[in-house]
Protein backbone atom coordinates (compact mmCIF):
# COMPACT_ATOMS: atom_id res chain seq x y z
CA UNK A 1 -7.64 -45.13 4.90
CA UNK A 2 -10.41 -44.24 7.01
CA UNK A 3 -10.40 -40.36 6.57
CA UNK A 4 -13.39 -39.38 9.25
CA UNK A 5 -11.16 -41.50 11.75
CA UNK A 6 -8.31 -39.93 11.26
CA UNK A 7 -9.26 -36.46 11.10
CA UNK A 8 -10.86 -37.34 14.48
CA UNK A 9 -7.66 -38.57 15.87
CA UNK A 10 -6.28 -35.17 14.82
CA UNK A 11 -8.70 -33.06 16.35
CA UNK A 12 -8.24 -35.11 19.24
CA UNK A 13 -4.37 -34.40 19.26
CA UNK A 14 -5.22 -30.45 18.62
CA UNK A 15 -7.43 -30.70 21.78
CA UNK A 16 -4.97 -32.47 23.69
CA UNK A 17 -2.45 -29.47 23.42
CA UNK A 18 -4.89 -26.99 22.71
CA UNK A 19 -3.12 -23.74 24.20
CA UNK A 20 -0.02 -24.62 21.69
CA UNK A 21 -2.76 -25.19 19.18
CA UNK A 22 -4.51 -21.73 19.54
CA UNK A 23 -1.15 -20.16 19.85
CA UNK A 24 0.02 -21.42 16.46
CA UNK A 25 -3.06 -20.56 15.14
CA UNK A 26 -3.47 -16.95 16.18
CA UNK A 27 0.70 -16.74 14.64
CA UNK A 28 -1.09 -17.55 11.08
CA UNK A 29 -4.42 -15.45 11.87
CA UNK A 30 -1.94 -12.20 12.33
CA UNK A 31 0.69 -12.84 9.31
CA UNK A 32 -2.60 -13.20 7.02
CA UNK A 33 -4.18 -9.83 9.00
CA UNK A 34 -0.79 -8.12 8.37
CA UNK A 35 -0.16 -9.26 5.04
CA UNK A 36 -3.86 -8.11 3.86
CA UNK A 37 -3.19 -4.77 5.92
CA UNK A 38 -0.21 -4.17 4.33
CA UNK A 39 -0.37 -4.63 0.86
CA UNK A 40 -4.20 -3.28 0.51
CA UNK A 41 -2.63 -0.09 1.99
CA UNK A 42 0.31 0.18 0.15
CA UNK A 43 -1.46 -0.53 -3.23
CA UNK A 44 -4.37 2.13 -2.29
CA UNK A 45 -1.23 4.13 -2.01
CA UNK A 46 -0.10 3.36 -5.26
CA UNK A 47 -2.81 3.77 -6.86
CA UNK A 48 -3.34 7.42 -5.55
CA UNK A 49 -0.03 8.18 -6.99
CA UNK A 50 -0.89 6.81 -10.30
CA UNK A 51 -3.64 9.07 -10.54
CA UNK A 52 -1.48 11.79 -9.59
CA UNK A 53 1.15 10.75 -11.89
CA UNK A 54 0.12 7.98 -14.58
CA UNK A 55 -3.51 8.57 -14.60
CA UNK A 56 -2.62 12.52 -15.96
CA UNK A 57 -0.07 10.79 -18.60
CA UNK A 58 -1.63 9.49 -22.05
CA UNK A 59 -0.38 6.03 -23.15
CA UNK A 60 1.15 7.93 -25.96
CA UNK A 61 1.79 11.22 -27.05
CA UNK A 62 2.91 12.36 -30.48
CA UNK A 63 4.48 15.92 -30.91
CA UNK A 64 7.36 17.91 -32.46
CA UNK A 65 10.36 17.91 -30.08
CA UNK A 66 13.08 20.55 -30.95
CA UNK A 67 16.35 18.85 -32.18
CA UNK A 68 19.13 19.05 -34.32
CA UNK A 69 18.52 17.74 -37.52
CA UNK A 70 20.06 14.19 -38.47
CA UNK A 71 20.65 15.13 -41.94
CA UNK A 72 23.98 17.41 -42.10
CA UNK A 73 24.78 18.73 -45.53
CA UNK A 74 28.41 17.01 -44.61
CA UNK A 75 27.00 13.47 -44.21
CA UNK A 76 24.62 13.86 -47.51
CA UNK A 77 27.32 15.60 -49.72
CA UNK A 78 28.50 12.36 -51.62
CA UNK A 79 32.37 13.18 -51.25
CA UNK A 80 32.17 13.01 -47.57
CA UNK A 81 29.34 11.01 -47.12
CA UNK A 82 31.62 7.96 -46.61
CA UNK A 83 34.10 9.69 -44.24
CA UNK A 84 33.99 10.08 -40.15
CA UNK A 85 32.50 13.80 -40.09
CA UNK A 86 32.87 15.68 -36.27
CA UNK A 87 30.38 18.90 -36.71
CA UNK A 88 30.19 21.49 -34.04
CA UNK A 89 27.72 23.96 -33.11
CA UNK A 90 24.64 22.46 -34.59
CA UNK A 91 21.66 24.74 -34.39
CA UNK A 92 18.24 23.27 -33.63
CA UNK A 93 15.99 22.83 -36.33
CA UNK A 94 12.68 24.60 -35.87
CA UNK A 95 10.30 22.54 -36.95
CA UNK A 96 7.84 24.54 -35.49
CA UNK A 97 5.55 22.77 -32.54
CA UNK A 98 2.80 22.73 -34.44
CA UNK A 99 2.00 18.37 -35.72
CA UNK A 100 1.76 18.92 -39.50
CA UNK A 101 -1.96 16.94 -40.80
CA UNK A 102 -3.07 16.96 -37.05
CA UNK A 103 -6.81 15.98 -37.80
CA UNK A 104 -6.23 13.53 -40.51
CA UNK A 105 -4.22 11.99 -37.95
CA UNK A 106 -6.43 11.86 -34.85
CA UNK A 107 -8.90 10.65 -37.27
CA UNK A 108 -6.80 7.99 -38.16
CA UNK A 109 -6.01 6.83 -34.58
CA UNK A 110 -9.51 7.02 -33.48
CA UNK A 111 -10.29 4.26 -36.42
CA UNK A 112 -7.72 2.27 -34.76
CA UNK A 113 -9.28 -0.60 -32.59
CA UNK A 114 -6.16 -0.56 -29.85
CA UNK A 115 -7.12 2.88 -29.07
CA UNK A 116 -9.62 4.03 -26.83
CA UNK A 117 -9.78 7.65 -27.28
CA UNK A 118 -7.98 10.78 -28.89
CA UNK A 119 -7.31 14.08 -27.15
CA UNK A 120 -5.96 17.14 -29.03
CA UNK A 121 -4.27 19.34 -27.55
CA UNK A 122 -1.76 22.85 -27.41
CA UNK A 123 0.60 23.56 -24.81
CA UNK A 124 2.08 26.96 -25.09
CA UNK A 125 4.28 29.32 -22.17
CA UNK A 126 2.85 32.65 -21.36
CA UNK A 127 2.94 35.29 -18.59
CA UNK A 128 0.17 35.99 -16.33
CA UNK A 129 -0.64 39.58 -15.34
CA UNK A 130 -2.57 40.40 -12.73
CA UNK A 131 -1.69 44.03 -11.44
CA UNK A 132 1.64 44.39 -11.27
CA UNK A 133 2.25 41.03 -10.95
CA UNK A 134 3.96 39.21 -13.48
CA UNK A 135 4.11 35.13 -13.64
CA UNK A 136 5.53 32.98 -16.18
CA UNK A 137 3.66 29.68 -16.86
CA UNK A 138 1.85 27.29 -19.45
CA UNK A 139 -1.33 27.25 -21.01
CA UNK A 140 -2.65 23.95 -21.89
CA UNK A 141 -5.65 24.57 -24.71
CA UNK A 142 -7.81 21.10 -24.44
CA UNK A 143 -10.95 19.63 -26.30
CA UNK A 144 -12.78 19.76 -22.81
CA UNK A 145 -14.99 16.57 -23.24
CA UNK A 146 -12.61 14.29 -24.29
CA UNK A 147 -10.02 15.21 -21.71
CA UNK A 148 -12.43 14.65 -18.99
CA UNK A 149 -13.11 11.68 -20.18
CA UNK A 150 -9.77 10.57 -20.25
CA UNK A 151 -8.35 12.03 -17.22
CA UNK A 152 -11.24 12.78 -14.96
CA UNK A 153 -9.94 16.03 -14.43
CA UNK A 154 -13.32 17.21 -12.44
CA UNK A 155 -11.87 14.62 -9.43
CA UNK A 156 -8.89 17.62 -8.89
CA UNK A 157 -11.22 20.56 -9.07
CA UNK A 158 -11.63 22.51 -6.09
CA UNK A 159 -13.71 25.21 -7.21
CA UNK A 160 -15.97 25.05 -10.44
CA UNK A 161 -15.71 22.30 -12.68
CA UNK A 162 -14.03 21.97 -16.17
CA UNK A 163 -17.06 21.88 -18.62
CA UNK A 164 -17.22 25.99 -17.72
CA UNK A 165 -14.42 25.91 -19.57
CA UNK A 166 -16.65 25.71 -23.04
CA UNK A 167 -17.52 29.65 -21.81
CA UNK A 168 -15.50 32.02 -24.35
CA UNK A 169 -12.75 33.74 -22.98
CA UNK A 170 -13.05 30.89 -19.64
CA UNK A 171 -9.45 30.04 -18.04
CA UNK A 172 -8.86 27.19 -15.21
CA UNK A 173 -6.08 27.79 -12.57
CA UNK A 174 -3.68 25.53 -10.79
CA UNK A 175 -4.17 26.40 -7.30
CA UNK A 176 -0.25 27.30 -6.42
CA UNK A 177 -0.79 29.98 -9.44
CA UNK A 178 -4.14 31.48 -7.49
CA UNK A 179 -2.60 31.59 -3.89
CA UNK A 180 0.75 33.64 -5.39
CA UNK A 181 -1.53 35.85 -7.61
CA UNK A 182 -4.29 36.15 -5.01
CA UNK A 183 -7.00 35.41 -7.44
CA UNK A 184 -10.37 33.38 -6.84
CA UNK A 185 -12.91 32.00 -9.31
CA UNK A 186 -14.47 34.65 -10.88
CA UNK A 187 -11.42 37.10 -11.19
CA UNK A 188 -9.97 38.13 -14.57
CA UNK A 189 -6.25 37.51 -15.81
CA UNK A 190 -4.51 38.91 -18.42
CA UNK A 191 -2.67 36.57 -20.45
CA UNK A 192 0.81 37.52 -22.95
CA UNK A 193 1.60 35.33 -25.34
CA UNK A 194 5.29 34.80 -26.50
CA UNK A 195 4.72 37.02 -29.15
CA UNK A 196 2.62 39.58 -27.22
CA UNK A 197 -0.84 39.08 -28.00
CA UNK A 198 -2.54 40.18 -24.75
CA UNK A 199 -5.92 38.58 -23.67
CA UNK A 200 -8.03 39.26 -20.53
CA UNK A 201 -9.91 36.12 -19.20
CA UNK A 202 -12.23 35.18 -16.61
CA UNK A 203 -11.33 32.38 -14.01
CA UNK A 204 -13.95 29.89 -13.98
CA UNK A 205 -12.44 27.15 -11.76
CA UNK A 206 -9.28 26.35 -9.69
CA UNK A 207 -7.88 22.93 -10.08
CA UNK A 208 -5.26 21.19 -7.51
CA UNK A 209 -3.19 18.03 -9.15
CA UNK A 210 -1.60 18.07 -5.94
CA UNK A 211 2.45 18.51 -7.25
CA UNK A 212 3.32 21.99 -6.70
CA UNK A 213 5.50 21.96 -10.02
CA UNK A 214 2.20 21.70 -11.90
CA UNK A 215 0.26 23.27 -10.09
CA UNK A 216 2.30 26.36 -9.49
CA UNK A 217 2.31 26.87 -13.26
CA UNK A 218 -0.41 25.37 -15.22
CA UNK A 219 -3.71 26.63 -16.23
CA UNK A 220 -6.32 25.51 -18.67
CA UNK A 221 -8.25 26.45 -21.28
CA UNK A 222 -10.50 25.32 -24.11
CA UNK A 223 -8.57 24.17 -27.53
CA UNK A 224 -10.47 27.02 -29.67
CA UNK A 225 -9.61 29.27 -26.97
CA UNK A 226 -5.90 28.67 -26.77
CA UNK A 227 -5.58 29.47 -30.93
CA UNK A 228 -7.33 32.48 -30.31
CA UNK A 229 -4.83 34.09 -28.00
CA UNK A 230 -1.85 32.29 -30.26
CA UNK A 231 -3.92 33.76 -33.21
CA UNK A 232 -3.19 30.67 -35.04
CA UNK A 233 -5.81 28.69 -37.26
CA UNK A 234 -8.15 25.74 -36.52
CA UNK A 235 -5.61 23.37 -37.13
CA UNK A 236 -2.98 23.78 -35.24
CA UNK A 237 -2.23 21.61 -32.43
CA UNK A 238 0.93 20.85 -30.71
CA UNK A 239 0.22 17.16 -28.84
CA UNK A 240 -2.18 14.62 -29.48
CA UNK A 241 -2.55 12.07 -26.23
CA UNK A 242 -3.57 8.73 -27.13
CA UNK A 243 -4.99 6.33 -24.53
CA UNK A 244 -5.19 2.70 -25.57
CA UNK A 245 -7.35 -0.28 -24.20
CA UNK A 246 -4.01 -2.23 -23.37
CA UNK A 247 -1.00 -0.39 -21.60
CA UNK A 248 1.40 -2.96 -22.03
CA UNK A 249 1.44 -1.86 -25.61
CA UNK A 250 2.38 1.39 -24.86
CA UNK A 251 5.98 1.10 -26.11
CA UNK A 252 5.08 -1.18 -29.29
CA UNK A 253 2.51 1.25 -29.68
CA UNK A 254 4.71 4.54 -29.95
CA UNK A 255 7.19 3.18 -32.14
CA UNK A 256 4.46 2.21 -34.53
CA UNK A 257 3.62 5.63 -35.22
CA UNK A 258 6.13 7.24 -34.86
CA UNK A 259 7.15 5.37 -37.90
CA UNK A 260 3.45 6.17 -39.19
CA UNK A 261 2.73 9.50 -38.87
CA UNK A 262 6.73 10.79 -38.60
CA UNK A 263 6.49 12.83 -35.28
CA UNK A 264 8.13 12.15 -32.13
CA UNK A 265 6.86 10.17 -29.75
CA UNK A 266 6.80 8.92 -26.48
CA UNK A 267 4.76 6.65 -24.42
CA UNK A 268 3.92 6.79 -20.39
CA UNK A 269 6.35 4.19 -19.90
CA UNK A 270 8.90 6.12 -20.61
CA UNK A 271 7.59 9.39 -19.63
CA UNK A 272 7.35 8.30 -15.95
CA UNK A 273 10.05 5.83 -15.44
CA UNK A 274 11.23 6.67 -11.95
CA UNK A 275 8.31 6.73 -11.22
CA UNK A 276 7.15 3.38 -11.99
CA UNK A 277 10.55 2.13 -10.61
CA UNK A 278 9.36 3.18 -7.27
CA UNK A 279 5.85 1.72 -7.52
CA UNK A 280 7.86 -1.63 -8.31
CA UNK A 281 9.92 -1.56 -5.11
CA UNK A 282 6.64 -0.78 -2.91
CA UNK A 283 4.90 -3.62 -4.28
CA UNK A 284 8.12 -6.10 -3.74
CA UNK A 285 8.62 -4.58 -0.42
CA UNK A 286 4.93 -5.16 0.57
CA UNK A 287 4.86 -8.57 -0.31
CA UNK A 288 8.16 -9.38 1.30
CA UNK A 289 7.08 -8.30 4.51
CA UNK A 290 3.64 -10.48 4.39
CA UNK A 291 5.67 -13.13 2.89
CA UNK A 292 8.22 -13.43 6.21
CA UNK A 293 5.31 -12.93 8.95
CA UNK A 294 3.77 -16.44 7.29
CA UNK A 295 6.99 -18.17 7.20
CA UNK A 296 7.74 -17.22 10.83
CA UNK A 297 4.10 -18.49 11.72
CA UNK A 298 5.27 -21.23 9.94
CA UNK A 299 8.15 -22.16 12.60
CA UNK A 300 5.68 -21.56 14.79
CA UNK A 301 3.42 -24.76 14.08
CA UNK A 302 6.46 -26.56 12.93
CA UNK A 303 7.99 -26.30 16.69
CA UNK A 304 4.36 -27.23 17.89
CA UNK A 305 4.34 -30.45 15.92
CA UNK A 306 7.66 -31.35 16.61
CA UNK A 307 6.88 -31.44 20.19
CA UNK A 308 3.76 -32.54 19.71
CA UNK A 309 5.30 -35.97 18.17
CA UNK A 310 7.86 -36.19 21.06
CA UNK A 311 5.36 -36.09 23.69
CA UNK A 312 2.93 -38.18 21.58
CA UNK A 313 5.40 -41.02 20.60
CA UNK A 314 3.65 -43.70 22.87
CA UNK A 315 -0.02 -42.81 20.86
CA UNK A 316 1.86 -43.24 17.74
CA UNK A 317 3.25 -46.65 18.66
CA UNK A 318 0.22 -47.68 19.92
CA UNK A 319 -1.77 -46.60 16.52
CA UNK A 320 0.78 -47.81 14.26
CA UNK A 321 0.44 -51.24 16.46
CA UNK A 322 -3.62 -51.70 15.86
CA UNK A 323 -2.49 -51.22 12.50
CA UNK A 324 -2.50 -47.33 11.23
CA UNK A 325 0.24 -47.12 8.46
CA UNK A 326 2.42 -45.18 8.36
CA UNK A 327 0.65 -43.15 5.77
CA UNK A 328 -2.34 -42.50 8.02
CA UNK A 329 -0.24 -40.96 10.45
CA UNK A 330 1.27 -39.28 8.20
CA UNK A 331 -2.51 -37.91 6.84
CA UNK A 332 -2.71 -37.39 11.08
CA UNK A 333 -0.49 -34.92 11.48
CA UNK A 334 -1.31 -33.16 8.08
CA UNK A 335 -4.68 -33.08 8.75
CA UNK A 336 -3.98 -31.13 12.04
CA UNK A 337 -1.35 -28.63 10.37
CA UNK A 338 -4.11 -27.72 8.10
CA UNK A 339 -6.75 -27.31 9.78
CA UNK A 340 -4.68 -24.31 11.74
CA UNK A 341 -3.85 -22.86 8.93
CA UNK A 342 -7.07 -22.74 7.42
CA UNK A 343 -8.64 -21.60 10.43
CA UNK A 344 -6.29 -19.13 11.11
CA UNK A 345 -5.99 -18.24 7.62
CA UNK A 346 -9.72 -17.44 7.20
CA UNK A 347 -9.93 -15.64 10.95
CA UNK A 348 -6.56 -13.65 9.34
CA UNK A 349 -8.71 -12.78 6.07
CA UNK A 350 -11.36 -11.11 8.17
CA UNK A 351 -8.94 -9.40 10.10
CA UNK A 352 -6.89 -8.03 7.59
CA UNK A 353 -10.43 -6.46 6.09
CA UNK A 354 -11.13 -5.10 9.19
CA UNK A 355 -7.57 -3.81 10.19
CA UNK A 356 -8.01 -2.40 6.41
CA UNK A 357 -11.79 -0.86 6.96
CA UNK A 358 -10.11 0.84 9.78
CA UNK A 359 -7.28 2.39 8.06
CA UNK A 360 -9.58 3.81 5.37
CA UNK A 361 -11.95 5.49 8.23
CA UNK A 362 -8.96 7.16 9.23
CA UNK A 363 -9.28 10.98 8.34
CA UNK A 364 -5.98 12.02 5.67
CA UNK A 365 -6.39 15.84 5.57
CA UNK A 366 -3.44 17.05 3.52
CA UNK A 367 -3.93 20.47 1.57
CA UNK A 368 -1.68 19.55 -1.58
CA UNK A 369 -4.55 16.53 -1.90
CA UNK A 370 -7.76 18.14 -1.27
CA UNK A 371 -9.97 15.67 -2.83
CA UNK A 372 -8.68 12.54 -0.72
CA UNK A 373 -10.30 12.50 3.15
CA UNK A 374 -9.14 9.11 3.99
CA UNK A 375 -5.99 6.97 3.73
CA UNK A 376 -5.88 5.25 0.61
CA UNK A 377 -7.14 1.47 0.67
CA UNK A 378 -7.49 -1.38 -2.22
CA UNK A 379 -10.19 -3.79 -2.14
CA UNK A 380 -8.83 -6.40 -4.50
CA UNK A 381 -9.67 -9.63 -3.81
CA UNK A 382 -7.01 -10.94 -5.17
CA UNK A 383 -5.30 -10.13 -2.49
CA UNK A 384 -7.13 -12.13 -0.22
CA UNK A 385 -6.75 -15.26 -2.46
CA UNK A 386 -2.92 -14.87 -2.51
CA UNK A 387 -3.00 -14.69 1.56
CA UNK A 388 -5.57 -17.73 1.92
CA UNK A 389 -3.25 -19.49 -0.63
CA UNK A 390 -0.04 -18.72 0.73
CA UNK A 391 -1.01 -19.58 4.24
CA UNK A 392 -1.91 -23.04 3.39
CA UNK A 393 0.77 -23.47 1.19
CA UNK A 394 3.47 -22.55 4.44
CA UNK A 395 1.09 -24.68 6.88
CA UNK A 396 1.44 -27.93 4.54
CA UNK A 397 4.65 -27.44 4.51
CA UNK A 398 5.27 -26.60 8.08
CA UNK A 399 3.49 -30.01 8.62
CA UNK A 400 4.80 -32.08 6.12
CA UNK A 401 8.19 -32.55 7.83
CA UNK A 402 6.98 -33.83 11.10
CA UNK A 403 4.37 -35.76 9.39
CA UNK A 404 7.21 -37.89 7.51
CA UNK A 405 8.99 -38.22 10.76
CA UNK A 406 5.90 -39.26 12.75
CA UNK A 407 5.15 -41.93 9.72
CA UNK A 408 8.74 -43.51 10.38
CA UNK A 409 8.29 -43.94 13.70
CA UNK A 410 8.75 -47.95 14.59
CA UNK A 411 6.29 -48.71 17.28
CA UNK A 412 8.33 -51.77 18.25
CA UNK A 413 11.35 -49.69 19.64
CA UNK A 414 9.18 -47.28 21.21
CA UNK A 415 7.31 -49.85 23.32
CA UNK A 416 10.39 -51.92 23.96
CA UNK A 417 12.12 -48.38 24.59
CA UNK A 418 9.36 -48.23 27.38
């Protein structure tokens, strides 16, 4: 088979119907530039939602939830023990919320090699006084270093920045909590406690997650800070947030210890899984769409190539006659469904990351996301490859057909035909 022959021949067929040719072409440039559009923008979308939602979540948290306790004297006393018990009106069991050994424990998990880092942590309601106005909301007390490290919480401050938190009395504001209480950075709030400790503190930053629910009602402050105003010792802490090196492990993960250290637990998994559910169904949704605009290119050059053979059926006798193989005509047609699709799948490429640098110029002004100016775009090149891939995949296909058919033509009842 002499290849540089017959990928002449083919460029000489391309040339010969070269409006057809551009036309098919340009259908595979578009479904590329869509498909790369489309799914870098709806992943840049996803992943601003994970760092509203996921991003904020540990990987695993351990803590005391309040619940009944399993062991009823009923179902221990050995006379009934055996027997189907029915108990109603079972009381809670305060366990308290404190995590009993907190320290030894963090320790522990920071000697573990699946885990990146540790974050203590004590989340307690309160009311917030400012006047006459009264708010209930929470107080999360944080180790400040470690929780910016793990969830970059200077990236949602709008006004000072979380390290002023390491001030004494310092407090950090959701945003929806300063706009009802008309407060700014610099104010001070008075704080009540559930069991009415009372503490004044100064406002050192305002901070916007950019969910109303959250922000409405949460408010920050350092970890030695937040037992002060409890006036509870060193050691109590009501969460520890775990963030591992692998997130798939999330679930194996939280089952481990809460086995291990004999808290409840819960990983992010779990924590956000309607959220993640819709994340899912974005992606699926994204890739559908790209999916379809490439297949209907696809008809596209397999139409062309069709007619392309019927119009060319005296050429293919003729080569098949001087003694082209079927095969080689085969390799022909191929040759010339490829070289669209690569062409158009490489224009499509550059289109698709210029439809997408356009996108992400675009201003996105929204006041419950103040840190985000632009629509949300992702980069990854994977992308890309999966679009180059898929394109040539659906060309060589779209080919392949008429190729066989071309290769069975019999020259001899074409001439006589003629």
């Amino acid at each position: 088979m002499n290849c540089k022959l017959i990928f002449s021949i083919a460029l000489h067929l391309m040339r010969s119907r070269l409006k057809q040719t551009i036309i098919a072409g340009a259908g595979v440039m578009f479904g590329i530039a869509m498909f790369i559009t489309l799914v870098s923008f709806m992943y840049g979308m996803n992943d601003l939602l994970d760092g509203l939602i996921i991003n904020r979540t540990p990987h695993v948290r351990l803590y005391n939830e309040i619940k009944p306790s399993q062991n009823q004297p009923v179902t221990i006393d050995q006379e009934y023990k055996k027997h189907s018990n029915f108990i109603h009106s079972i009381k809670p069991k305060d366990r308290g919320k404190s995590i009993y050994n907190a320290k030894s424990i963090i320790q522990s998990l920071k000697q573990d090699s699946r885990v990146y880092d540790v974050a203590a942590n004590i989340n307690t309601p309160v009311f917030f006084n400012s006047g006459t106005i009264e708010i209930s909301g929470v107080v999360n007390g944080i180790d400040v270093l470690v929780e910016q490290k793990l969830f970059a919480l200077n990236d949602y401050m709008i006004e000072g920045k979380i390290e002023d938190l390491q001030q004494n009395n310092s407090i950090v504001i959701g945003k929806g909590l300063s706009d009802k209480m008309l407060l700014k950075k610099g104010d001070i709030l008075k704080i009540t406690t559930p069991k009415g400790n009372l503490t004044s503190m100064k406002i050192v930053g305002i901070i916007q997650i950019g969910i109303a629910d959250i922000d409405d009602i949460t408010s920050y402050t350092s970890l030695s800070m937040a037992q002060k105003i409890l006036g509870v010792p060193k050691n109590y802490i009501t969460d520890i947030q775990v963030k591992i090196y692998d997130i798939l492990q999330a679930s194996v993960l939280a089952k481990e210890y809460k086995i291990k250290y004999e808290t409840d637990t819960i990983d992010y998994q779990t924590a956000n899984s309607q959220f993640e559910t819709g994340t899912t169904i974005r992606s699926i949704i994204s890739y559908a769409v790209g999916v379809v605009l490439l297949i209907v290119a696809g008809f596209g050059i397999y139409n062309i190539l069709n007619m392309m053979i019927f119009e060319k059926m005296d050429s293919i006798a003729i080569l098949k006659a001087t003694g082209f193989s079927g095969n080689d005509v085969k390799w022909i047609f191929i040759l010339l469904s490829m070289v669209i699709g690569i062409t158009g799948g490489v224009l499509g490429l550059f289109l698709g990351f210029v439809f997408s640098n356009i996108i992400d110029l675009i201003p996105f002004n929204t006041a419950a996301l103040p840190t985000v100016k632009t629509f949300p775009i992702n980069y990854n090149p994977l992308f890309y490859i999966i679009g180059i891939t898929f394109a040539l995949l659906t060309t060589f296909i779209a080919g392949l057909f008429p190729a066989l058919k071309a290769s069975k033509i019999d020259p001899v009842e074409i001439i006589r035909g003629k």
